[in-house]
C-alpha atoms as a PDB file:
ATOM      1  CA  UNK A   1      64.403 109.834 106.944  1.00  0.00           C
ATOM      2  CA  UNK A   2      62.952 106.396 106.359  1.00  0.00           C
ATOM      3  CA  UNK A   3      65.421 103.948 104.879  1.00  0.00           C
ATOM      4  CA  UNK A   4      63.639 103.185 101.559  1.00  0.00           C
ATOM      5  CA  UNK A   5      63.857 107.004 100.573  1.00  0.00           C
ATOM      6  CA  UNK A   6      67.204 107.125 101.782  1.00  0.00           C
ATOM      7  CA  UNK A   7      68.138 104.219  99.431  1.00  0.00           C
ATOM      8  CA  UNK A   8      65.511 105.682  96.564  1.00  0.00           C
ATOM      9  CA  UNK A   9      67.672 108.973  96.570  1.00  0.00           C
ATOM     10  CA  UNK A  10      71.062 107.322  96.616  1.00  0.00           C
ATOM     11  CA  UNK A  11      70.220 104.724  93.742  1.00  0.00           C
ATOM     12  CA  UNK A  12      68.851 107.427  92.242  1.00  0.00           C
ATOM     13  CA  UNK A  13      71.971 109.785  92.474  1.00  0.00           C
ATOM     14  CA  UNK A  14      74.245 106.490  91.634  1.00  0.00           C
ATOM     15  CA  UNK A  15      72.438 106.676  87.874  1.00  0.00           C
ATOM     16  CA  UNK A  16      72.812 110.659  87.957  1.00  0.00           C
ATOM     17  CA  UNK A  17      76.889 109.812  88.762  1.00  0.00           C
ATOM     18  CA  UNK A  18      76.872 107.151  85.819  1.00  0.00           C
ATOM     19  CA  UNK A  19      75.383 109.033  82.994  1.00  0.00           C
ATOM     20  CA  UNK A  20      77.414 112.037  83.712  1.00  0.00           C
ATOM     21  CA  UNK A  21      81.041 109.741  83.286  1.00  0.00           C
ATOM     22  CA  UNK A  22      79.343 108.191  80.348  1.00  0.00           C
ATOM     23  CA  UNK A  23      78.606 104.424  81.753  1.00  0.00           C
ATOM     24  CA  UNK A  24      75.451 103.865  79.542  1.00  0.00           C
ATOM     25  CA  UNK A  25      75.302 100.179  79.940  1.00  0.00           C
ATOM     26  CA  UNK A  26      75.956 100.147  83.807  1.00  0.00           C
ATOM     27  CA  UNK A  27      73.115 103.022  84.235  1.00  0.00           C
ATOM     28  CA  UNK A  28      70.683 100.536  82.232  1.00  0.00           C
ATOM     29  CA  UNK A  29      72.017  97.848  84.124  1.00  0.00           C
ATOM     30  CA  UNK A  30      70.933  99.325  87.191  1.00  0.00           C
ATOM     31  CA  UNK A  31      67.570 100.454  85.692  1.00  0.00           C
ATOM     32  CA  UNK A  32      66.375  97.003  84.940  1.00  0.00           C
ATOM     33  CA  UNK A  33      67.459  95.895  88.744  1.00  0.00           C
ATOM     34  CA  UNK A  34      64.849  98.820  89.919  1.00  0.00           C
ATOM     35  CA  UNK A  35      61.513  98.392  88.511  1.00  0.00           C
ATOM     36  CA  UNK A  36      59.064 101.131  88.895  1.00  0.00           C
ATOM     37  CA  UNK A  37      61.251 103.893  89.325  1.00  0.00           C
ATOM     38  CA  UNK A  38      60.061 106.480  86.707  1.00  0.00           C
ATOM     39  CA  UNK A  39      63.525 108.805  87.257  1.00  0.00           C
ATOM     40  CA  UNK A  40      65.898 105.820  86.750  1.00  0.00           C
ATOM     41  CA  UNK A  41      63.681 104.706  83.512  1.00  0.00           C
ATOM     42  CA  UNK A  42      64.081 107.634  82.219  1.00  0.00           C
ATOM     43  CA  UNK A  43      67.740 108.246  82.684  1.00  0.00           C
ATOM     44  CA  UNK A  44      68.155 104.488  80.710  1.00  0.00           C
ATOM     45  CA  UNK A  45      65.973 105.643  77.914  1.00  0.00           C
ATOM     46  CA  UNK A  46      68.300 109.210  77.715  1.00  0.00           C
ATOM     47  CA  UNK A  47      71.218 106.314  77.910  1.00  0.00           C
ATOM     48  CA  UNK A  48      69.831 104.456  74.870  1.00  0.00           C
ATOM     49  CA  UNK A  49      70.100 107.661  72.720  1.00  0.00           C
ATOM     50  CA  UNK A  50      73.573 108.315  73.658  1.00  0.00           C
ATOM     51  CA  UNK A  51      74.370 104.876  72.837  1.00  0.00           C
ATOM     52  CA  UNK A  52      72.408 104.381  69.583  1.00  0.00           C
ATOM     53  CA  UNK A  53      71.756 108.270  68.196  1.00  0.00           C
ATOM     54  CA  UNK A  54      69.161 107.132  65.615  1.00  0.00           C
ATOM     55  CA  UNK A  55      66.979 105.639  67.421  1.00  0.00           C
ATOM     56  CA  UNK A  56      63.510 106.901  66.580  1.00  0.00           C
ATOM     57  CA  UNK A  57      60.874 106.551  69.525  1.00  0.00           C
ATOM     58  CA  UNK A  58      60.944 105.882  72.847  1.00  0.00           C
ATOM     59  CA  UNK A  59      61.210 102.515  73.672  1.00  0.00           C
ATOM     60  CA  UNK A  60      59.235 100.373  75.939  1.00  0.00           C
ATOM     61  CA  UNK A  61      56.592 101.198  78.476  1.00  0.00           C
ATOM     62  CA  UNK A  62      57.226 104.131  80.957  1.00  0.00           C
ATOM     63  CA  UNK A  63      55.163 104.159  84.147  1.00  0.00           C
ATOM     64  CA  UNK A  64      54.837 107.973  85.198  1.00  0.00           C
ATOM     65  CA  UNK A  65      57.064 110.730  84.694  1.00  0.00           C
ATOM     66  CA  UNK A  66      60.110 112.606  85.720  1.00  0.00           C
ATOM     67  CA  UNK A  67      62.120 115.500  85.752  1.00  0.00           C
ATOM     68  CA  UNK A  68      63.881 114.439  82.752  1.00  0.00           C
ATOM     69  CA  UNK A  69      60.383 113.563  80.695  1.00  0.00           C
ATOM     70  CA  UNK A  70      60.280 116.684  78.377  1.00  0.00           C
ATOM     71  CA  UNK A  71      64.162 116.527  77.555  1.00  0.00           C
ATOM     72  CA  UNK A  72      63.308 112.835  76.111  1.00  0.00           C
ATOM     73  CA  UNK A  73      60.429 113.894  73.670  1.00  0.00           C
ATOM     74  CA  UNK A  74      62.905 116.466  72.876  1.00  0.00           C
ATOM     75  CA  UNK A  75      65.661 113.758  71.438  1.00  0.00           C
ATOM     76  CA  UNK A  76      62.511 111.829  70.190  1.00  0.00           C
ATOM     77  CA  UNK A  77      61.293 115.127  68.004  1.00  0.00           C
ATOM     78  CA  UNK A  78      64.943 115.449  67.223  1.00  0.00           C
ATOM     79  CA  UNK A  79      65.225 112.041  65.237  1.00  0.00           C
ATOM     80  CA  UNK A  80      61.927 112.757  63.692  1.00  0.00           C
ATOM     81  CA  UNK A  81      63.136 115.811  62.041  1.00  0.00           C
ATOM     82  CA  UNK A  82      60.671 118.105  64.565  1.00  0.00           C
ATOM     83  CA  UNK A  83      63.564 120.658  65.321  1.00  0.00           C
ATOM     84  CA  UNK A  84      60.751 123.185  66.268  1.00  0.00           C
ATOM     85  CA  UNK A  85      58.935 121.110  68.788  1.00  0.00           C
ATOM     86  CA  UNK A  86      62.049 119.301  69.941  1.00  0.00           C
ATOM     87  CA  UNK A  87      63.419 122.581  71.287  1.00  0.00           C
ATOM     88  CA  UNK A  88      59.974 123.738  72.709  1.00  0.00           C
ATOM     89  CA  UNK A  89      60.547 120.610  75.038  1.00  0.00           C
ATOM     90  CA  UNK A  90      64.018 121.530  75.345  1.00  0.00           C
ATOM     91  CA  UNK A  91      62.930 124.835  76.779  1.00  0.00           C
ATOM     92  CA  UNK A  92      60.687 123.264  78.497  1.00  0.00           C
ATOM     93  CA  UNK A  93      63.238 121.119  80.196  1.00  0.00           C
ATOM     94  CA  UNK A  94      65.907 124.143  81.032  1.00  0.00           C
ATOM     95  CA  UNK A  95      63.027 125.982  82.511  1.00  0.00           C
ATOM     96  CA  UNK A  96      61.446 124.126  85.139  1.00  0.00           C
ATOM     97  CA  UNK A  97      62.908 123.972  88.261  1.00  0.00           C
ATOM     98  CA  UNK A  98      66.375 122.976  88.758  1.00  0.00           C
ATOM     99  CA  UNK A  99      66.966 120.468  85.901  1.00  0.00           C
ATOM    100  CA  UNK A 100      69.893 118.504  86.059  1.00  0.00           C
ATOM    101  CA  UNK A 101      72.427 119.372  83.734  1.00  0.00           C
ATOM    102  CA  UNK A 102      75.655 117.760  82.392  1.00  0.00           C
ATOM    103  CA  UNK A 103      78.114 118.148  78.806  1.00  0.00           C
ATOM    104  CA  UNK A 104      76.080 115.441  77.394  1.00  0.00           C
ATOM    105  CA  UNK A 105      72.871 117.131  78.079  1.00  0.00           C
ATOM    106  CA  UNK A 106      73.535 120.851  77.760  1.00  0.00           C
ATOM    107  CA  UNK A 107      75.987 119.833  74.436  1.00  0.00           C
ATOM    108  CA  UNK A 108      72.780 118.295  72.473  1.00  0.00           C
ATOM    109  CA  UNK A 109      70.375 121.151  73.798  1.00  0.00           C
ATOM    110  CA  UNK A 110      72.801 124.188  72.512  1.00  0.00           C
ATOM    111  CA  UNK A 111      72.885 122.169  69.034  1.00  0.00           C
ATOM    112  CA  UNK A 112      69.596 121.895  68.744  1.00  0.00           C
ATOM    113  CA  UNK A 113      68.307 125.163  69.867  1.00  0.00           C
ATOM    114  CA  UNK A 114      71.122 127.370  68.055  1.00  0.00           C
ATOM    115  CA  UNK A 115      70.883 125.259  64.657  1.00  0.00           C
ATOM    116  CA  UNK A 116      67.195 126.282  64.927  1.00  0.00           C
ATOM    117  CA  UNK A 117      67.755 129.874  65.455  1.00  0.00           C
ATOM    118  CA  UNK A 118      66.016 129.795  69.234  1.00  0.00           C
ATOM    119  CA  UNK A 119      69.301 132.120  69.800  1.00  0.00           C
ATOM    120  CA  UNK A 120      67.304 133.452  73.295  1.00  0.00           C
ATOM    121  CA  UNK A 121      66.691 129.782  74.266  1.00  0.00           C
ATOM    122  CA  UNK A 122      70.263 128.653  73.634  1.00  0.00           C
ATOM    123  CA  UNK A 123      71.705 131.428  75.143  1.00  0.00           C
ATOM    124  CA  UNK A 124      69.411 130.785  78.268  1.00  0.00           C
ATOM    125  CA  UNK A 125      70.908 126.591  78.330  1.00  0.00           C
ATOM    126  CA  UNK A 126      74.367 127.988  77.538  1.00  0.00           C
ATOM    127  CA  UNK A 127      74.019 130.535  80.940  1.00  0.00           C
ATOM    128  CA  UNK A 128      72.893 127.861  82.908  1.00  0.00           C
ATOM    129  CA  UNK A 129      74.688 125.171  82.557  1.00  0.00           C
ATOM    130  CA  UNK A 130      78.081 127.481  83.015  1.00  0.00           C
ATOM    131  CA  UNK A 131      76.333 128.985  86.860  1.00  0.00           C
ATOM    132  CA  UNK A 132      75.888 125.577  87.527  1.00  0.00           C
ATOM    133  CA  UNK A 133      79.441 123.716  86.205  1.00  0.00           C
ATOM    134  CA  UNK A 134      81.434 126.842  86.936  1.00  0.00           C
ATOM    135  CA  UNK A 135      83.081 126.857  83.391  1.00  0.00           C
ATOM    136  CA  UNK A 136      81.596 127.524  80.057  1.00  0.00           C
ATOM    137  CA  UNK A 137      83.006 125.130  76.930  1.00  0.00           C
ATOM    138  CA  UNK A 138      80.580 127.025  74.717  1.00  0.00           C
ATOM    139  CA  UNK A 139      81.794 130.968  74.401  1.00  0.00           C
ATOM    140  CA  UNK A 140      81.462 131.015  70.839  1.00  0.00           C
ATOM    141  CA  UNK A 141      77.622 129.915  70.900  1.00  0.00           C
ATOM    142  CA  UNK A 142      76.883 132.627  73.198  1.00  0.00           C
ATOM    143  CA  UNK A 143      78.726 135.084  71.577  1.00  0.00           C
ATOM    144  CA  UNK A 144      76.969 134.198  68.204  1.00  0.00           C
ATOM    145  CA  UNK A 145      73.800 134.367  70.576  1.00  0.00           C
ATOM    146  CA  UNK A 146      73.975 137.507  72.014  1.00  0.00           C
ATOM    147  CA  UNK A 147      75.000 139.263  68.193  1.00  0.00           C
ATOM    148  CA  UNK A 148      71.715 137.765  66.945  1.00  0.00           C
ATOM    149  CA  UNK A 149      70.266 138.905  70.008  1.00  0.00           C
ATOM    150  CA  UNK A 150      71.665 142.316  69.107  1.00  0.00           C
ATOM    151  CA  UNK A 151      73.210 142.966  72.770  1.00  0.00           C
ATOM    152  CA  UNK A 152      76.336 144.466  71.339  1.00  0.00           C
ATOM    153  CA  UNK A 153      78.083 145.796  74.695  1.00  0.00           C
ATOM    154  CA  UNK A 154      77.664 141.967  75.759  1.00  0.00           C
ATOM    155  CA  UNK A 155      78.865 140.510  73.000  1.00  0.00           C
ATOM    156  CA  UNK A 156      82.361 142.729  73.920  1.00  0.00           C
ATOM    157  CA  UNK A 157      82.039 141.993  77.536  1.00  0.00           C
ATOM    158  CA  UNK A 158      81.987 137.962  76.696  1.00  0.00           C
ATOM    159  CA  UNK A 159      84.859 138.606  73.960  1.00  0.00           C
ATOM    160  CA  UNK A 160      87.491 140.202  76.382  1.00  0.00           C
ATOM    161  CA  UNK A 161      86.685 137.915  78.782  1.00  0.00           C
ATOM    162  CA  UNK A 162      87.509 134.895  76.586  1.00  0.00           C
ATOM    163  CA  UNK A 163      90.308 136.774  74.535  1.00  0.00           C
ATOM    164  CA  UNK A 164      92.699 134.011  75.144  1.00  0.00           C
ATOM    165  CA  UNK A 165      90.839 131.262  73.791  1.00  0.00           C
ATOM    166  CA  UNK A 166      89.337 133.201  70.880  1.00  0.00           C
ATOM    167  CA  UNK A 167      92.216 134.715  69.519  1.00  0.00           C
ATOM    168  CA  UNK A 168      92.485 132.387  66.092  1.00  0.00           C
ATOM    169  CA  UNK A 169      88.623 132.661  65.538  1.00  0.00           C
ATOM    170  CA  UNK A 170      88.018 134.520  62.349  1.00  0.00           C
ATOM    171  CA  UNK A 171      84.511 135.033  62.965  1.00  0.00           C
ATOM    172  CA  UNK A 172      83.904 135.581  66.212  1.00  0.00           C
ATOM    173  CA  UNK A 173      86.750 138.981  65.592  1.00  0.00           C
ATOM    174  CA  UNK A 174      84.628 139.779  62.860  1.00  0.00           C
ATOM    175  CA  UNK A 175      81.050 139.831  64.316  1.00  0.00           C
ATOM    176  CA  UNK A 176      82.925 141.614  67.358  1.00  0.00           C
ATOM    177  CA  UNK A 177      84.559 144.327  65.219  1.00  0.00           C
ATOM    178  CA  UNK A 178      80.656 145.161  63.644  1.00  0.00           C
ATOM    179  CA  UNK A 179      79.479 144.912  67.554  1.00  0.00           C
ATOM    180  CA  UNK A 180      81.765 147.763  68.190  1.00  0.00           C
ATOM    181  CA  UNK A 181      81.008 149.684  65.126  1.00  0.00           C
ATOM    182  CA  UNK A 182      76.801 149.710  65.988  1.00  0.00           C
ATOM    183  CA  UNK A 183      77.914 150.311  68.717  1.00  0.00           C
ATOM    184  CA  UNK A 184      79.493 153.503  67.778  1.00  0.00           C
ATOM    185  CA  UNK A 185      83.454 152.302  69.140  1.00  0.00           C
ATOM    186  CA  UNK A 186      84.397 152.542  65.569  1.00  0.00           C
ATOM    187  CA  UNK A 187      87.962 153.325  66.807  1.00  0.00           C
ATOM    188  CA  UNK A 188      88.128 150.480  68.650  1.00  0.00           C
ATOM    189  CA  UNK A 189      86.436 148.507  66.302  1.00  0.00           C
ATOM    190  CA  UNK A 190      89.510 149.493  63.827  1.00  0.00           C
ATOM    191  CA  UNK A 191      91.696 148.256  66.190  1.00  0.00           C
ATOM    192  CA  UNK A 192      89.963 144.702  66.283  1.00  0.00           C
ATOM    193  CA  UNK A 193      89.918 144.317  62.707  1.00  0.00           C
ATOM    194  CA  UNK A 194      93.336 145.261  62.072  1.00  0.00           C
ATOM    195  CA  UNK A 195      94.384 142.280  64.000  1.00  0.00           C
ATOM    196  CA  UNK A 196      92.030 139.693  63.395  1.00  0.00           C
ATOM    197  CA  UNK A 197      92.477 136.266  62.389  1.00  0.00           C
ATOM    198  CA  UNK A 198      93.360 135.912  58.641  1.00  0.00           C
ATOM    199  CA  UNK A 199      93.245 139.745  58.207  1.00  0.00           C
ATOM    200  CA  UNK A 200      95.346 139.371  55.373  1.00  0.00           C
ATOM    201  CA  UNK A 201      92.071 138.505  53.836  1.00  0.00           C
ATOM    202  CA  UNK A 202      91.034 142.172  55.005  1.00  0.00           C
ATOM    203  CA  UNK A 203      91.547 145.952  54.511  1.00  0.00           C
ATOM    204  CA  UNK A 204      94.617 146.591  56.228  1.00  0.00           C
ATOM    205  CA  UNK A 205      93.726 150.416  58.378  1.00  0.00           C
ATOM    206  CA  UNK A 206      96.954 151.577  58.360  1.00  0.00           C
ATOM    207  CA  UNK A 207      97.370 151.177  54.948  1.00  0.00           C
ATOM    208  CA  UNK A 208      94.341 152.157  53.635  1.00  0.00           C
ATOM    209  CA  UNK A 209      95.370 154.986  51.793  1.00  0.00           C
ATOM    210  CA  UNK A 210      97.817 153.229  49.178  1.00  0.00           C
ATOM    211  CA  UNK A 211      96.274 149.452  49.451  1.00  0.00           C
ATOM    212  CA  UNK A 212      92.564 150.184  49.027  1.00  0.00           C
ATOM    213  CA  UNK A 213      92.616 153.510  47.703  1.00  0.00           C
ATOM    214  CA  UNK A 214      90.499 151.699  44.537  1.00  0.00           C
ATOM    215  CA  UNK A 215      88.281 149.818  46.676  1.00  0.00           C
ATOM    216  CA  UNK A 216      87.006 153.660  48.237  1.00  0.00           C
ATOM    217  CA  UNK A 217      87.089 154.533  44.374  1.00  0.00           C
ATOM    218  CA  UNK A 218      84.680 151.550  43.783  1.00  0.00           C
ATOM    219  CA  UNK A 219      82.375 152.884  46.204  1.00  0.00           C
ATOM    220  CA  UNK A 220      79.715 154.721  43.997  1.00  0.00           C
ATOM    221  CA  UNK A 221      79.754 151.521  41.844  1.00  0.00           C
ATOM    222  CA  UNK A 222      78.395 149.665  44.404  1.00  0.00           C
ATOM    223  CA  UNK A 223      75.785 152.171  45.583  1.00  0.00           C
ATOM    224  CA  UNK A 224      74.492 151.844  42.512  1.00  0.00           C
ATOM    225  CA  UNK A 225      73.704 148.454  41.958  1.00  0.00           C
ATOM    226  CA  UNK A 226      71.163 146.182  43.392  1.00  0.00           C
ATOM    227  CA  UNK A 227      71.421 143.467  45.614  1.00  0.00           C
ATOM    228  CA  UNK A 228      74.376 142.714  46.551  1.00  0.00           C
ATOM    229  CA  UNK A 229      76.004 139.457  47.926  1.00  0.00           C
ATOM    230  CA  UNK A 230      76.970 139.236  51.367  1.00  0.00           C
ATOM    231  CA  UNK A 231      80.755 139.317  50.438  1.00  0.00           C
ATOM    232  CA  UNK A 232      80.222 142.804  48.091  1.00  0.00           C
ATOM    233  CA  UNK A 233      78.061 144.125  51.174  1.00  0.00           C
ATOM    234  CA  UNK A 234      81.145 143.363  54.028  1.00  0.00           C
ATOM    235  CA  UNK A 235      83.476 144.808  51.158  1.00  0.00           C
ATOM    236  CA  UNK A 236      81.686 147.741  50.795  1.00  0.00           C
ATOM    237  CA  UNK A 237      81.194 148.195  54.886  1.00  0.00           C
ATOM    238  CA  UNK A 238      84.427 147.888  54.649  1.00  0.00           C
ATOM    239  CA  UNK A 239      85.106 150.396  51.765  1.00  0.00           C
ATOM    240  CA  UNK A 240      83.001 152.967  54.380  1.00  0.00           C
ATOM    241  CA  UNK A 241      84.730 152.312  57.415  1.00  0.00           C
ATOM    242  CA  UNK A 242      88.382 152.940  55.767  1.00  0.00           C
ATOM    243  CA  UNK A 243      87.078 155.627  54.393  1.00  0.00           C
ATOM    244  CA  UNK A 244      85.706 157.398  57.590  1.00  0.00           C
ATOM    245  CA  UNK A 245      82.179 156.677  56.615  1.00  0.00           C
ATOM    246  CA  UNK A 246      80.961 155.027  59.645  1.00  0.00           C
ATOM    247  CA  UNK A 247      77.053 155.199  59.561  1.00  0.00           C
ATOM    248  CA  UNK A 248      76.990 153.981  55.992  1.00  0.00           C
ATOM    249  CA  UNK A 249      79.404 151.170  56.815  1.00  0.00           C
ATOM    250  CA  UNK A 250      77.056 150.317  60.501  1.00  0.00           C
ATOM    251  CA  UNK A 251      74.175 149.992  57.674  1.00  0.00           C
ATOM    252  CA  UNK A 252      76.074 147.965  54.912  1.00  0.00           C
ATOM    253  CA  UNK A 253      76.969 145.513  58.144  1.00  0.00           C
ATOM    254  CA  UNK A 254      73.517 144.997  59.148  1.00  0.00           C
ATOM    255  CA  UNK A 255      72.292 144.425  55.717  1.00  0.00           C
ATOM    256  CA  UNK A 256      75.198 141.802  55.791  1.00  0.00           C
ATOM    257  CA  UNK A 257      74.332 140.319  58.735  1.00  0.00           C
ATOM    258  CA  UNK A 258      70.331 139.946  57.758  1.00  0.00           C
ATOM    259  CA  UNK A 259      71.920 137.978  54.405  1.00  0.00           C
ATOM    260  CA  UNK A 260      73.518 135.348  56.404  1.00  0.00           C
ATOM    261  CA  UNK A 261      70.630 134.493  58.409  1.00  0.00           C
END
């Protein structure tokens, strides 16, 4: 290998090293010491926007491209209030070939792409970045994901694999007790909800009979009426489900679910 590629790739890796430990100014540093190099420009440019979030466009002249190219029009579209295009160049970013990929990176592409309902895009960035770091810090995006994404059976898969670390979130046992009901588990779905988070807050199974006897009587009340919030629809799901109801309670949940989108 000729010596100035050999010293091209290791300068080049030496930036990759300092943006992923977070040494902004020494990756800019060593930017401005290598003029011309389109990969190292870039990286300083993706190092001015973790230093100074605001800023608006991309500064400076840029001679060619690199890898990294579409992620920075995606932070530029960002600050301009683009969401849509800034996560089309997101995309575009996660899906050419091998992107490099670090907490920094992955961490404002999830945001974006999941705050702008691009649940199959986020999902992708989410998968990829935990094949290629070997640990995932962002189970509760994916398992909001895959619910939009209506893949039930992985939404319980993901959920008993993360039990542990999920065990105080309120919504995530919610969203995974309705997986299990449309998915037809509503047994197992009753044994979720009895023991979620804050279920205090919730129809207690076992007791159904004396605690929420009126809340079953309520039921025709409800059918009745027209539109209903998203709290009076998750009541009433629930109202079906205690009392043995289960494909009018899958339904209510949907119609739930729709509301908060």
């Amino acid at each position: 290998m000729p010596q100035a590629v050999a010293d091209k790739q290791n300068i080049e890796k030496e930036a990759w090293e300092l943006f992923e430990v977070g040494s902004y100014e020494d990756l800019i540093h060593l930017s401005s010491q290598t003029p011309g190099n389109a990969l190292l420009a870039d990286m300083a440019i993706l190092s001015l926007y973790q230093i100074s979030p605001m800023l608006r466009t991309i500064p400076g002249a840029r001679d060619g491209s690199s890898v990294f190219s579409p992620l920075l029009l995606g932070y530029e579209y960002f600050y301009k209030n683009q969401n849509v295009r800034a996560c089309e160049k997101i995309s575009e970013y996660f899906k050419s070939k091998n992107p490099p990929v670090c907490f920094v990176i992955a961490d404002f592409a999830v945001k974006r792409t999941f705050e702008t309902g691009k649940f199959s895009d986020s999902l992708f960035i989410i998968q990829y970045y935990a094949k290629q770091e070997k640990s995932n810090p962002f189970v509760t995006e994916e398992i909001e994901c895959l619910f939009e994404l209506k893949k039930y059976q992985e939404v319980i898969d993901i959920f008993r694999k993360n039990l542990k670390i999920l065990s105080e979130n309120y919504e995530i046992h919610r969203k995974c007790g309705i997986a299990l009901t449309l998915l037809g588990k509503y047994k197992e779905s009753e044994a979720l909800l009895n023991n979620i988070p804050g279920r205090l807050e919730l129809p207690k199974f076992e007791e159904k009979q004396k605690e929420f006897r009126d809340s079953i009587r309520e039921i025709p009340e409800f059918e009745k009426r027209k539109n209903l919030s998203k709290t009076e629809l998750n009541d009433l799901g629930f109202a079906y489900l205690f009392n043995s109801e289960f494909k009018k309670a899958e339904r209510t949940f949907v119609k739930a679910v729709s509301l908060a989108k």
